[in-house]
Protein backbone atom coordinates (compact mmCIF):
# COMPACT_ATOMS: atom_id res chain seq x y z
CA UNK A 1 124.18 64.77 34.17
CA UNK A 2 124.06 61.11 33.23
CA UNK A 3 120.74 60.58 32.02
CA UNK A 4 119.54 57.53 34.00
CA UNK A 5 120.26 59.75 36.69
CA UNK A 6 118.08 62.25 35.09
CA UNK A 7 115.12 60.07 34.94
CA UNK A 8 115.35 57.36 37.02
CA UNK A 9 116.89 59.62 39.86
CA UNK A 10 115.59 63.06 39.39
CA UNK A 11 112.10 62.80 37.32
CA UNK A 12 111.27 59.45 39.51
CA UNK A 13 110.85 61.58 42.63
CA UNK A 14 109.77 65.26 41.16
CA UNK A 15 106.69 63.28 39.54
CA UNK A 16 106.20 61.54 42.62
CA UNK A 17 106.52 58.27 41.65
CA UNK A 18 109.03 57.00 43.87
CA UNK A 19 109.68 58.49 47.67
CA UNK A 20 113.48 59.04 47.23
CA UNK A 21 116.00 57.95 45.03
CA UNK A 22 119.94 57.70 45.26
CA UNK A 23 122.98 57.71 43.09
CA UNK A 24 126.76 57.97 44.00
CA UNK A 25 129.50 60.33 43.35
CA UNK A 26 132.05 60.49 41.57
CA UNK A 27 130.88 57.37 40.01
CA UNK A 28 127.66 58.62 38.59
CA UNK A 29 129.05 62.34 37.58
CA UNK A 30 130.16 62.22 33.64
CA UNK A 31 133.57 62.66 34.76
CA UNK A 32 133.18 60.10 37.32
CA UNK A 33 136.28 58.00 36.61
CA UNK A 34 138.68 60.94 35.91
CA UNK A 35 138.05 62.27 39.27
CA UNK A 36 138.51 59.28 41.66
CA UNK A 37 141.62 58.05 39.14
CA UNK A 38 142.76 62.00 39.95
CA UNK A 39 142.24 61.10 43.32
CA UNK A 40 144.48 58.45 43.51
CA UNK A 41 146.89 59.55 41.77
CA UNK A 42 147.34 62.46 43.52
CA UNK A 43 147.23 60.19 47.16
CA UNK A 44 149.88 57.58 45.79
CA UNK A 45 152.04 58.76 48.10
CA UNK A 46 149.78 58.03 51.46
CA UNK A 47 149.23 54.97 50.02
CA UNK A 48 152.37 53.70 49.65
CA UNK A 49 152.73 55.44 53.41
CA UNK A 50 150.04 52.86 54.59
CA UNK A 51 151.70 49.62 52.91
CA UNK A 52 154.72 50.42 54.01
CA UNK A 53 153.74 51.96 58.09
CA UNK A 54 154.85 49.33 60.74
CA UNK A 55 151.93 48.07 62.98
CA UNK A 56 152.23 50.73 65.40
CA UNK A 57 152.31 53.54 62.55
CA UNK A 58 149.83 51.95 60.25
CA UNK A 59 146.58 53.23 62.37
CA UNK A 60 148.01 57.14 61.70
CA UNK A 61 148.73 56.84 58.50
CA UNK A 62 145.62 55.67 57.74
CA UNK A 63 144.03 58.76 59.29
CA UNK A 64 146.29 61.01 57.29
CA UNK A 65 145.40 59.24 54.07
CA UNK A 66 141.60 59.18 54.80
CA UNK A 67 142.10 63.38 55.51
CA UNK A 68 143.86 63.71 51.71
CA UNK A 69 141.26 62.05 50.16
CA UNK A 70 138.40 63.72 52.10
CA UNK A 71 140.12 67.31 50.98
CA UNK A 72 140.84 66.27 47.37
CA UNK A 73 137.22 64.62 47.18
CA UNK A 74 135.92 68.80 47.97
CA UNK A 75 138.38 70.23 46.13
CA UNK A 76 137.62 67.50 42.98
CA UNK A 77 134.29 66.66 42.61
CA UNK A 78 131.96 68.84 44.93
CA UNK A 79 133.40 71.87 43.34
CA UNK A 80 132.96 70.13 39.81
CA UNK A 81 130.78 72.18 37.31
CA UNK A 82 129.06 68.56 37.01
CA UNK A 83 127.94 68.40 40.74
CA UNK A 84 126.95 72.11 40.67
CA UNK A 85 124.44 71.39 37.64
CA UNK A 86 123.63 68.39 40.49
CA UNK A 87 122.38 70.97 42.91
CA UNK A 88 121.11 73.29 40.02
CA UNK A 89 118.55 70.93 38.99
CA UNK A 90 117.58 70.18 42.70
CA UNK A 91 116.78 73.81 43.18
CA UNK A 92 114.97 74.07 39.80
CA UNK A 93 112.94 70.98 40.33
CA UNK A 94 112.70 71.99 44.62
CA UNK A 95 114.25 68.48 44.95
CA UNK A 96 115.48 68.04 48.54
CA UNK A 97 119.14 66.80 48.87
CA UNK A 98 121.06 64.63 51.48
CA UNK A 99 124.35 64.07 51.18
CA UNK A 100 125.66 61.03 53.02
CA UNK A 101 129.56 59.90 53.46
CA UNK A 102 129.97 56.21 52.56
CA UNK A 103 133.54 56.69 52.30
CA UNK A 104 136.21 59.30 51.97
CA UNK A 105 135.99 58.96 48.22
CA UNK A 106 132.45 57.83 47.62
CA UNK A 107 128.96 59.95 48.79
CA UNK A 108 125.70 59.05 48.17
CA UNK A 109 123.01 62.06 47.00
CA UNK A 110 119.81 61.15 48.34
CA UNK A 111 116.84 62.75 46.63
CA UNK A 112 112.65 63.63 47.84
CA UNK A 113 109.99 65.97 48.15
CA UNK A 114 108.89 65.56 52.03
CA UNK A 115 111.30 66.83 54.66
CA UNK A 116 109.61 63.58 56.76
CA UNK A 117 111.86 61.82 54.33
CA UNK A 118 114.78 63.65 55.38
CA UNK A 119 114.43 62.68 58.98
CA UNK A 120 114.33 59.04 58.10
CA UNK A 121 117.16 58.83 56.12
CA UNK A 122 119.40 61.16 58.63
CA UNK A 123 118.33 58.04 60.61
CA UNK A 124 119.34 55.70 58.82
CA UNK A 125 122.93 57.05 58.45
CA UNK A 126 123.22 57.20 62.21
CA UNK A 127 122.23 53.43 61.98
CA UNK A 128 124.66 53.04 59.46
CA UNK A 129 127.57 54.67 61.16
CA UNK A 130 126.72 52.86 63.82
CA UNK A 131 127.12 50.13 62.95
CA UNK A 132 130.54 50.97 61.39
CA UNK A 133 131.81 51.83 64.63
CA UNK A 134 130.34 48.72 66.00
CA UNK A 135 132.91 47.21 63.55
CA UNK A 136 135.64 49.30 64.02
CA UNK A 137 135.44 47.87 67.80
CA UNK A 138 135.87 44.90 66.80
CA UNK A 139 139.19 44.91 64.99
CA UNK A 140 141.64 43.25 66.54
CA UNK A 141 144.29 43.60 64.05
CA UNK A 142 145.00 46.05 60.98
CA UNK A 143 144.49 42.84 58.66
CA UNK A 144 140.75 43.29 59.64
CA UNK A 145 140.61 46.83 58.52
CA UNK A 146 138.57 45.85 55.37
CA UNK A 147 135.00 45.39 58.11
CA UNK A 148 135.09 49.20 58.52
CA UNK A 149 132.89 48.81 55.73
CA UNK A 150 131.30 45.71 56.64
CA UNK A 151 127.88 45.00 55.06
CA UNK A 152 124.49 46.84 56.58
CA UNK A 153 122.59 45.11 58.88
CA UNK A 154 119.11 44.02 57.51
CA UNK A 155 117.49 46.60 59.29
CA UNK A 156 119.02 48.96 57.40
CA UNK A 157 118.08 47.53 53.87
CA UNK A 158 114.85 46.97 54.50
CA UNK A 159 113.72 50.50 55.68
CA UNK A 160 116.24 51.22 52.49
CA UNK A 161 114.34 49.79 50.30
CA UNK A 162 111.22 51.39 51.90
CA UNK A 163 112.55 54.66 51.29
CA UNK A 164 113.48 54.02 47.69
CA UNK A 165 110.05 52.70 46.68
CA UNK A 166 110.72 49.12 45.98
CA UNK A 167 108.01 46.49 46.47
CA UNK A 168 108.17 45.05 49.63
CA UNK A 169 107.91 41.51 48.06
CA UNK A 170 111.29 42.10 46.61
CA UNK A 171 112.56 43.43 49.61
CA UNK A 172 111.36 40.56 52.06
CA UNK A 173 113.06 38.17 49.68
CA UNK A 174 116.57 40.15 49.36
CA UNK A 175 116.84 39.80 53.13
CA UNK A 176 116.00 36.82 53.51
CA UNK A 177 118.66 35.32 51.26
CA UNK A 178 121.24 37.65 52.26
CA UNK A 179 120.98 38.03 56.16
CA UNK A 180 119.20 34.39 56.56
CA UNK A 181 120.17 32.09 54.02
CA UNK A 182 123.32 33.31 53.58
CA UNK A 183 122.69 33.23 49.93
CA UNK A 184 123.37 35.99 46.47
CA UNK A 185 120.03 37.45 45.79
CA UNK A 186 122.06 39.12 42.86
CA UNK A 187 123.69 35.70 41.64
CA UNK A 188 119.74 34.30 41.96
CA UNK A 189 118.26 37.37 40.14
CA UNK A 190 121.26 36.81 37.49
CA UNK A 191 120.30 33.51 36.79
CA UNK A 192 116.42 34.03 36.54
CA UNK A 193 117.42 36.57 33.71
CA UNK A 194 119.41 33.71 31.97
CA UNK A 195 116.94 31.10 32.51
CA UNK A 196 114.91 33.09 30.11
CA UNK A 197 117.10 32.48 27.30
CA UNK A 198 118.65 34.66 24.88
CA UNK A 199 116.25 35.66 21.58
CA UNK A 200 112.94 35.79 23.59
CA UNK A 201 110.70 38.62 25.09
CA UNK A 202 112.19 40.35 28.62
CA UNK A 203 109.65 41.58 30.85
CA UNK A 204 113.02 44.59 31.67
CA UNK A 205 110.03 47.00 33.37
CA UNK A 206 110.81 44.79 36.56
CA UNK A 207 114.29 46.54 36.71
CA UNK A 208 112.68 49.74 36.97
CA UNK A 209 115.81 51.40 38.56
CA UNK A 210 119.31 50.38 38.63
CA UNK A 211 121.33 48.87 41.48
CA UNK A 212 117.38 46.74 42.24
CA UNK A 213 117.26 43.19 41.89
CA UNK A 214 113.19 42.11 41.89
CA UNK A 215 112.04 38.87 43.56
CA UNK A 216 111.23 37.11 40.22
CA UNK A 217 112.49 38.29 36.46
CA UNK A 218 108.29 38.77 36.26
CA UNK A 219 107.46 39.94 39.52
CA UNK A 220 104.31 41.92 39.08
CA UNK A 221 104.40 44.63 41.65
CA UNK A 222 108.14 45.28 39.90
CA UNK A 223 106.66 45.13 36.62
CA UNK A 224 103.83 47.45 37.12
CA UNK A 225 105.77 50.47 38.71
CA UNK A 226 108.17 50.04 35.78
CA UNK A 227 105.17 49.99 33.13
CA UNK A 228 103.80 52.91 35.47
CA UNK A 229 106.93 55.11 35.16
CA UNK A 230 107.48 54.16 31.70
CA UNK A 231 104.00 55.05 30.67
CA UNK A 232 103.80 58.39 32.24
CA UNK A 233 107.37 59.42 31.00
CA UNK A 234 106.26 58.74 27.51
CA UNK A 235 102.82 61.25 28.09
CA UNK A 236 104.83 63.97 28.74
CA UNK A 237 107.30 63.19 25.55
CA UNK A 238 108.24 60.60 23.73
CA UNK A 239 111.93 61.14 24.12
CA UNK A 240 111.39 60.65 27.70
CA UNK A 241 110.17 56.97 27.24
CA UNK A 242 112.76 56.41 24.57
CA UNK A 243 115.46 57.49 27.49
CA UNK A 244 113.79 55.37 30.35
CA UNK A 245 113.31 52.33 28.52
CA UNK A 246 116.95 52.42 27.72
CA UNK A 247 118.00 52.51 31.16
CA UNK A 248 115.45 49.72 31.33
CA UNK A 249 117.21 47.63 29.21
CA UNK A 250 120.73 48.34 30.39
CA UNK A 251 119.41 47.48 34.33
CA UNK A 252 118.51 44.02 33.28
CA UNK A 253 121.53 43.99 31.11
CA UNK A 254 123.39 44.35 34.76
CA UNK A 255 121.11 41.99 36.86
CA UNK A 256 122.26 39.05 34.40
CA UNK A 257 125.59 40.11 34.09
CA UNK A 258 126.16 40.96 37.63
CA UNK A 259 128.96 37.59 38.76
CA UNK A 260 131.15 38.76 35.44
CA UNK A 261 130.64 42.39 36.60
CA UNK A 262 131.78 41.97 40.10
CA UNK A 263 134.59 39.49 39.04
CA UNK A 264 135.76 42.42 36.71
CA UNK A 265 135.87 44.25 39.79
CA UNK A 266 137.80 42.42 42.00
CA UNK A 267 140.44 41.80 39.68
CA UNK A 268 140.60 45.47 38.68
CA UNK A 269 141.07 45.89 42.87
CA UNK A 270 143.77 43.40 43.23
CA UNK A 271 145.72 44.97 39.89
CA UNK A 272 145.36 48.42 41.84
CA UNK A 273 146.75 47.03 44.64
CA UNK A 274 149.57 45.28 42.76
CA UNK A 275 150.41 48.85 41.31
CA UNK A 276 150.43 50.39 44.70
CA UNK A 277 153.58 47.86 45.78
């Protein structure tokens, strides 16, 4: 196991300091990358089946390629000795587990303690594939194929962010840039970072988990359920707090580099595509 994922993930919710907690497979399993690169590999040829498909064909070879990858992704990674020690540790620490589809090739692994949890997150994922479907409906041609995946409503993050134990201050702002402003809360929480300046003190307990982007670089609510975590993990040993501040540090290390980060990714998608003809 990764450790963020050990203590921001797992020890987060078995101490009962956060509700639930998330984190996304293959990508967050130690062989992460070899298994989704073994994945493609091994569905090159559907691939190249969908680039080359005529209109008419491309919807059903689609399907067929979405099947491969849904097999390999059981066959690769959910029989993995690293998600087994996944579900190990959930038993040992009687973590409950939710398993939601995102795509073929990427699941989340929801974690908590009270099965009332589990009934609002199974809701959620309805609302989720919902509103998939909703955008499925509206494809009019296969160049539109990409809103399958379309971005969650704001319903959806903020009972999300609810769920995952994030102040509702930073949640209230995150939707209100992104679904009413039309604006990048993650560019704007990359540039508060920077406006601090390089050499002086971070406040990094605000990024008390990773993929979280708080209102302000100081917000307090942020900043005193990181100092809260950080401060109990460092009771029960040392090591602990060594580990969490870590991922402290490398979470605002992501906020500020987030626009270099997702540029890094797009280009890596369009050289993927490139290689696929």
């Amino acid at each position: 196991m990764l450790e963020h994922v050990k203590v921001e993930d797992y020890l987060t919710v078995a101490l009962k300091l956060r509700p639930s907690s998330f984190f996304t497979i293959p990508a967050e399993l130690p062989k992460g990358q070899q298994m989704g690169a073994k994945i493609d590999e091994l569905c090159a040829k559907e691939y190249q089946a969908v680039i080359h498909a005529s209109q008419k064909e491309k919807f059903s070879a689609i399907n067929k390629l979405r099947e491969k990858i849904q097999n390999l992704f059981e066959t690769i990674v959910v029989r993995s000795t690293e998600y087994q020690a996944h579900q190990n540790w959930s038993k040992k620490l009687h973590i409950r587990t939710l398993k939601a589809k995102v795509r073929p090739s990427v699941h989340e692994i929801y974690l908590f303690l009270d099965p009332k949890i589990e009934k609002k997150l199974k809701k959620l994922m309805e609302l989720r594939s919902l509103e998939i479907k909703k955008s499925l409906a509206s494809v009019s041609n296969i160049q539109n194929l990409g809103l399958i995946y379309a971005e969650p409503s704001s319903e959806f993050v903020m009972l999300l962010g609810e769920l995952l134990g994030y102040p509702i201050c930073c949640i209230n702002k995150y939707v209100r840039e992104r679904f009413r402003e039309r604006k990048s809360p993650e560019i704007r929480a990359s540039q508060q970072l920077k406006a601090q300046g390089k050499g002086k003190i971070r406040n990094f307990h605000a990024y008390f988990t990773r993929n979280f982007f708080p209102c302000e670089s100081f917000c307090v609510n942020a900043t005193n359920m990181g100092k809260h975590i950080h401060n109990l993990m460092n009771e029960i040993n040392p090591r602990l707090g060594d580990v969490y501040f870590s991922c402290l540090k490398a979470n605002a290390t992501t906020v500020e580099q987030y626009p270099l980060l997702m540029k890094q990714f797009r280009e890596k998608l369009e050289n993927k595509t490139l290689k696929m003809g």
